[in-house]
N, C-alpha and C. Protein backbone atom coordinates (compact mmCIF):
# COMPACT_ATOMS: atom_id res chain seq x y z
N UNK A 1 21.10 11.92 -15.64
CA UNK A 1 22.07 11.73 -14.57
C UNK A 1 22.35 13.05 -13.89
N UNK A 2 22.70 13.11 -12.39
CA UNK A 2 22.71 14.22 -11.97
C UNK A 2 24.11 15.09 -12.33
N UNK A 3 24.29 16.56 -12.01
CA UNK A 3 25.44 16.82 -12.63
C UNK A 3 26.36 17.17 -11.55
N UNK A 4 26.04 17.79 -10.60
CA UNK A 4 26.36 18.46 -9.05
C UNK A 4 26.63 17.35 -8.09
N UNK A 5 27.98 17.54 -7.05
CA UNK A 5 27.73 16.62 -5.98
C UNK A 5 26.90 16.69 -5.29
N UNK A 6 26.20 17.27 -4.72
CA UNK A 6 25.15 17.19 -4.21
C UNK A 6 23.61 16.66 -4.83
N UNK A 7 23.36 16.82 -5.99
CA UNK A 7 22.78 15.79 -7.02
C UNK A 7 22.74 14.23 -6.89
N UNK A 8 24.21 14.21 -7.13
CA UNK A 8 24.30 12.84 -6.94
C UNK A 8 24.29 12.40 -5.73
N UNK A 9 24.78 12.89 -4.55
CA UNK A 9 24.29 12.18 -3.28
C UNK A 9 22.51 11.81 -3.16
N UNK A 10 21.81 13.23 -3.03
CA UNK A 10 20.83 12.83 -3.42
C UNK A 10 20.35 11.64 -3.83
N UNK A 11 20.72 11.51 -5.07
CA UNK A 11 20.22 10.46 -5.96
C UNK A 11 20.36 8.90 -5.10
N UNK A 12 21.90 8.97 -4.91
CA UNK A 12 22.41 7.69 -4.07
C UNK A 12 21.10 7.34 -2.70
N UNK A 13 20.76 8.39 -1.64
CA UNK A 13 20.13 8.59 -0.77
C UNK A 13 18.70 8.23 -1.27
N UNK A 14 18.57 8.59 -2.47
CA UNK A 14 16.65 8.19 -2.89
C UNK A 14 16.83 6.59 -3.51
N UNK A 15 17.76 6.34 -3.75
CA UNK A 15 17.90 4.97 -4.16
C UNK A 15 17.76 4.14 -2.82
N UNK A 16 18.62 4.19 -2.05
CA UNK A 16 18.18 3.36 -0.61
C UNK A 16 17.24 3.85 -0.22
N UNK A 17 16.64 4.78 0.10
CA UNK A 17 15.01 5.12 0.58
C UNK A 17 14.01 4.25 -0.32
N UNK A 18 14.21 4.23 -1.57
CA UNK A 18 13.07 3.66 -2.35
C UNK A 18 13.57 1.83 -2.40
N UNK A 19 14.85 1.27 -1.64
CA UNK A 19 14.63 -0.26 -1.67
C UNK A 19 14.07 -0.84 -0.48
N UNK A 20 14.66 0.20 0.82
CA UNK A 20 14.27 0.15 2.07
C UNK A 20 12.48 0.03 2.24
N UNK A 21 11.84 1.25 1.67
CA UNK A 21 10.36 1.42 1.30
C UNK A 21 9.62 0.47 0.57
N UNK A 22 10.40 -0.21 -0.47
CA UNK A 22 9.82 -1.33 -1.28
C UNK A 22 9.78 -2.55 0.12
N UNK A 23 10.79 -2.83 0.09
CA UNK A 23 11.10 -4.29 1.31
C UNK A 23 9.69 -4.29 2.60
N UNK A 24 9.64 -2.75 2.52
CA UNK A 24 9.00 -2.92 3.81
C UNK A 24 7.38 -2.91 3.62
N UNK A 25 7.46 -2.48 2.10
CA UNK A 25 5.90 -2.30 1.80
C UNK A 25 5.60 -4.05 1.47
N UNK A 26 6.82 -4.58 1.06
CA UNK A 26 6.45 -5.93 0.94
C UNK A 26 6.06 -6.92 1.58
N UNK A 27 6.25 -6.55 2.67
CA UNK A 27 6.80 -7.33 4.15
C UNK A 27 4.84 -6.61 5.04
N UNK A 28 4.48 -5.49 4.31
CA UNK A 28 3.36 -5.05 4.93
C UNK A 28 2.53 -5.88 4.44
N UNK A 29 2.36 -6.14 2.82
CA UNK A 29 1.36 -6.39 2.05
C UNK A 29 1.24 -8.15 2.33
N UNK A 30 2.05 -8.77 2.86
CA UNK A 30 2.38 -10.55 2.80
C UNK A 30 1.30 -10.09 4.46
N UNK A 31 1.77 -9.32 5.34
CA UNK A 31 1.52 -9.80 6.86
C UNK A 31 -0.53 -9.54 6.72
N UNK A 32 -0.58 -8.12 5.42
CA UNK A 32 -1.75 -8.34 5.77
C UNK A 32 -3.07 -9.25 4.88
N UNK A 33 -2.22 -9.82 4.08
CA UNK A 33 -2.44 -11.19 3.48
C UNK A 33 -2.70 -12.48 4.37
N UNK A 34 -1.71 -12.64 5.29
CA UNK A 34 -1.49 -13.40 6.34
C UNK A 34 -2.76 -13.29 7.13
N UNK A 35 -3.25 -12.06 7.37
CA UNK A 35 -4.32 -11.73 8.60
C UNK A 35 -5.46 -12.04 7.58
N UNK A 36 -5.57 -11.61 6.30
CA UNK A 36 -6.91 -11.80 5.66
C UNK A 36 -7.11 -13.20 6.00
N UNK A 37 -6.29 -14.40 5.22
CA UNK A 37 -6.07 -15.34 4.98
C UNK A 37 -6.35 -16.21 6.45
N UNK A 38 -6.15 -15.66 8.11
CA UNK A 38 -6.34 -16.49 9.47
C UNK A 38 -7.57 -16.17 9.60
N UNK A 39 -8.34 -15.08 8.91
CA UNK A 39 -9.51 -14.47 9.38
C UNK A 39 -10.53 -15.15 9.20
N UNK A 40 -10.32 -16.29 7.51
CA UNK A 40 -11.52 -16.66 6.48
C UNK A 40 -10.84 -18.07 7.40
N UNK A 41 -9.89 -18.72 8.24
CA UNK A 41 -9.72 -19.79 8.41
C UNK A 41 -10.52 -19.67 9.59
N UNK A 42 -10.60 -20.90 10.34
CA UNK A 42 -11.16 -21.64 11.52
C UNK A 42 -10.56 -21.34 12.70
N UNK A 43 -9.46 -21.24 12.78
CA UNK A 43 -8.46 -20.59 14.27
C UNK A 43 -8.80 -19.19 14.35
N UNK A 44 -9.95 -19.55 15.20
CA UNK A 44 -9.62 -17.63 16.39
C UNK A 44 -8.35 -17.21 16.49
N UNK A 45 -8.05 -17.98 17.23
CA UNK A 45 -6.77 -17.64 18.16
C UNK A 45 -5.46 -16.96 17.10
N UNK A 46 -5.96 -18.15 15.97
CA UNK A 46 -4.13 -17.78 14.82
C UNK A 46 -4.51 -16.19 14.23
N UNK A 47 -5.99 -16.18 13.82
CA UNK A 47 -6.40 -14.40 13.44
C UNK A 47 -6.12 -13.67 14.37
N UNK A 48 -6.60 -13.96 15.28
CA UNK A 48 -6.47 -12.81 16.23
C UNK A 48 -4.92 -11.93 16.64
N UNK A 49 -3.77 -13.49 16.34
CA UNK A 49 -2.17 -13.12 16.31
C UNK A 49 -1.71 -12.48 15.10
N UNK A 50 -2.47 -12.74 13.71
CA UNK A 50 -2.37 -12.40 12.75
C UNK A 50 -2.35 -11.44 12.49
N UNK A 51 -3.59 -11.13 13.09
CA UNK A 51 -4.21 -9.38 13.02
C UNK A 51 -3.14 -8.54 13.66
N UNK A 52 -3.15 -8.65 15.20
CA UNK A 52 -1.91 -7.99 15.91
C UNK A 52 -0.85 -7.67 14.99
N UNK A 53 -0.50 -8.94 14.71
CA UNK A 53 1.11 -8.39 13.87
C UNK A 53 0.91 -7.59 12.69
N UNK A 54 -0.11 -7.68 11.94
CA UNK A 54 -0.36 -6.39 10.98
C UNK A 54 -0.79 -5.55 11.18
N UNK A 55 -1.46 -5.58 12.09
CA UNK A 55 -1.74 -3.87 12.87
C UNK A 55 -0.72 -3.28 13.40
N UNK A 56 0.70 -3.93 13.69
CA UNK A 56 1.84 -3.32 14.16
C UNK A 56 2.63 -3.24 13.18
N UNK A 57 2.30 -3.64 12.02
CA UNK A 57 3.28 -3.48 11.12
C UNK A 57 2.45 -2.60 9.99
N UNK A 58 1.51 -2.32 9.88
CA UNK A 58 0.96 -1.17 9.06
C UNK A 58 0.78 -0.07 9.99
N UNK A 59 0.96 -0.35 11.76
CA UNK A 59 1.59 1.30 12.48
C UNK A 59 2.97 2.42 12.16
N UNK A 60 4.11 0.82 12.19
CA UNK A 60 4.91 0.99 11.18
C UNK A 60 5.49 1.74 10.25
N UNK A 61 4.93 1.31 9.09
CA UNK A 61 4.79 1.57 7.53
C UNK A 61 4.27 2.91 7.99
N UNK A 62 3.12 3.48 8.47
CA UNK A 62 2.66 4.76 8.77
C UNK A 62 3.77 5.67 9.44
N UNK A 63 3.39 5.75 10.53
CA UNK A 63 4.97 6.47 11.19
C UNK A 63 6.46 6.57 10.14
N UNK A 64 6.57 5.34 9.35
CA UNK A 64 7.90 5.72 8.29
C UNK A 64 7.67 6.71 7.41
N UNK A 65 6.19 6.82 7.13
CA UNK A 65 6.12 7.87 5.84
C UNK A 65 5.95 6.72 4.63
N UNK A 66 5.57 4.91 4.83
CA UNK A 66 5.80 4.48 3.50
C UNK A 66 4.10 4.48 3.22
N UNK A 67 3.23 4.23 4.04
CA UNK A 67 1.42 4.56 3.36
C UNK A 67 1.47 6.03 4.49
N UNK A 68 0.17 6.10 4.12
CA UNK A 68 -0.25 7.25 4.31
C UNK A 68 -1.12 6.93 5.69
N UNK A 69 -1.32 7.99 6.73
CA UNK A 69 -1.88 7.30 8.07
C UNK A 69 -3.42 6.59 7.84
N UNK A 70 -4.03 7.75 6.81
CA UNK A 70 -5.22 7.51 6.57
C UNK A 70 -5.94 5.98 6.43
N UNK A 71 -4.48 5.84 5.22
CA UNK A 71 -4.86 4.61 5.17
C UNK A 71 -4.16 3.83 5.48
N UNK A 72 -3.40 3.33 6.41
CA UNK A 72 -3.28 2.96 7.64
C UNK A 72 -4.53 2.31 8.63
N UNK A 73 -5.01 3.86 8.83
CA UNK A 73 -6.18 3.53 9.52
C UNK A 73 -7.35 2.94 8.84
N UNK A 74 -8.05 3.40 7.69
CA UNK A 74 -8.63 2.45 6.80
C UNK A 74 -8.52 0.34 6.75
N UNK A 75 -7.04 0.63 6.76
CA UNK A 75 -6.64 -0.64 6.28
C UNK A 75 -6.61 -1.51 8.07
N UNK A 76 -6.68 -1.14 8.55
CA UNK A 76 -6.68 -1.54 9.90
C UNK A 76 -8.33 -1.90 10.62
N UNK A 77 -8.74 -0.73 10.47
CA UNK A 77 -10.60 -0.37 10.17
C UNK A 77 -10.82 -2.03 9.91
N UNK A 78 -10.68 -2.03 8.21
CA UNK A 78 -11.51 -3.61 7.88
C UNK A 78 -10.80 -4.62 7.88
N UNK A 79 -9.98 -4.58 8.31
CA UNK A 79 -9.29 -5.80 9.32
C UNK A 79 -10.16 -6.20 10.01
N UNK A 80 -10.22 -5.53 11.17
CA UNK A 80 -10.76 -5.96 12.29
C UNK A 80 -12.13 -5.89 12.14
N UNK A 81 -12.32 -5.02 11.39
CA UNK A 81 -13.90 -5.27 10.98
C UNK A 81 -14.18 -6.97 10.51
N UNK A 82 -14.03 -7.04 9.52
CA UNK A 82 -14.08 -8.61 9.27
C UNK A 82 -13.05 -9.35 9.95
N UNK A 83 -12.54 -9.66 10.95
CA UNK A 83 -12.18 -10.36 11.78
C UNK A 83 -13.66 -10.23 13.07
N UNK A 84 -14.01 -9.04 13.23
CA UNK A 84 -15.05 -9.12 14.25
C UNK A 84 -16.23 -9.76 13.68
N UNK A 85 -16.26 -9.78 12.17
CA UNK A 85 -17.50 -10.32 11.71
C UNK A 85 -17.63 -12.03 11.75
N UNK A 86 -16.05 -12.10 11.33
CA UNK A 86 -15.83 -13.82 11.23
C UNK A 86 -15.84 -14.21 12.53
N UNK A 87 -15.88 -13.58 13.81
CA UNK A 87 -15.69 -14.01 15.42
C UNK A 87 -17.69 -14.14 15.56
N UNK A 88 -18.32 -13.45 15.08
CA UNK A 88 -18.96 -13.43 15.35
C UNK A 88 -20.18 -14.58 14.62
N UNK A 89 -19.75 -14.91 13.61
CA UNK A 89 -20.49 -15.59 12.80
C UNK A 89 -20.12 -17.13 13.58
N UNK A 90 -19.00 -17.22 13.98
CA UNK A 90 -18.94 -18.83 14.60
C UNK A 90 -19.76 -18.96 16.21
């Protein structure tokens, strides 16, 4: 436990950073579930909305500091990579 006021604010302050960061990493990992999941389906149209919204929401997550840009960009990369593959195969 911390011993200093300033310690403990701290502490208080990394506690909401780390539920805020969880929520949102959660909220990343469902949307780009969501996009895998429209990609392997039959609707162009629903992937293609799918994708969007997780590409704006793992821009997001980047800019917050909760992934890292790299992978960010990685994770965005084969998105659309296999979304361009599944567009292309029909």
């Amino acid at each position: 436990m911390p011993n200093t006021k300033s310690a403990k604010r701290a502490l208080r302050k990394s506690d909401v950073r780390r539920l805020r960061n969880r929520s949102t990493r959660s909220e990343l990992r469902s949307a780009i579930k969501i996009a895998r999941t429209a990609i392997s389906g039959d609707d162009a149209q629903a992937a293609t909305k799918a994708l969007q919204s997780a590409t704006k929401q793992i821009d997001q997550a980047a800019a917050k500091g909760i992934i890292h840009k790299n992978a960010a960009a990685r994770t965005k990369s084969r998105l659309a990579k296999s979304a361009n593959k599944a567009q292309a195969a029909e």
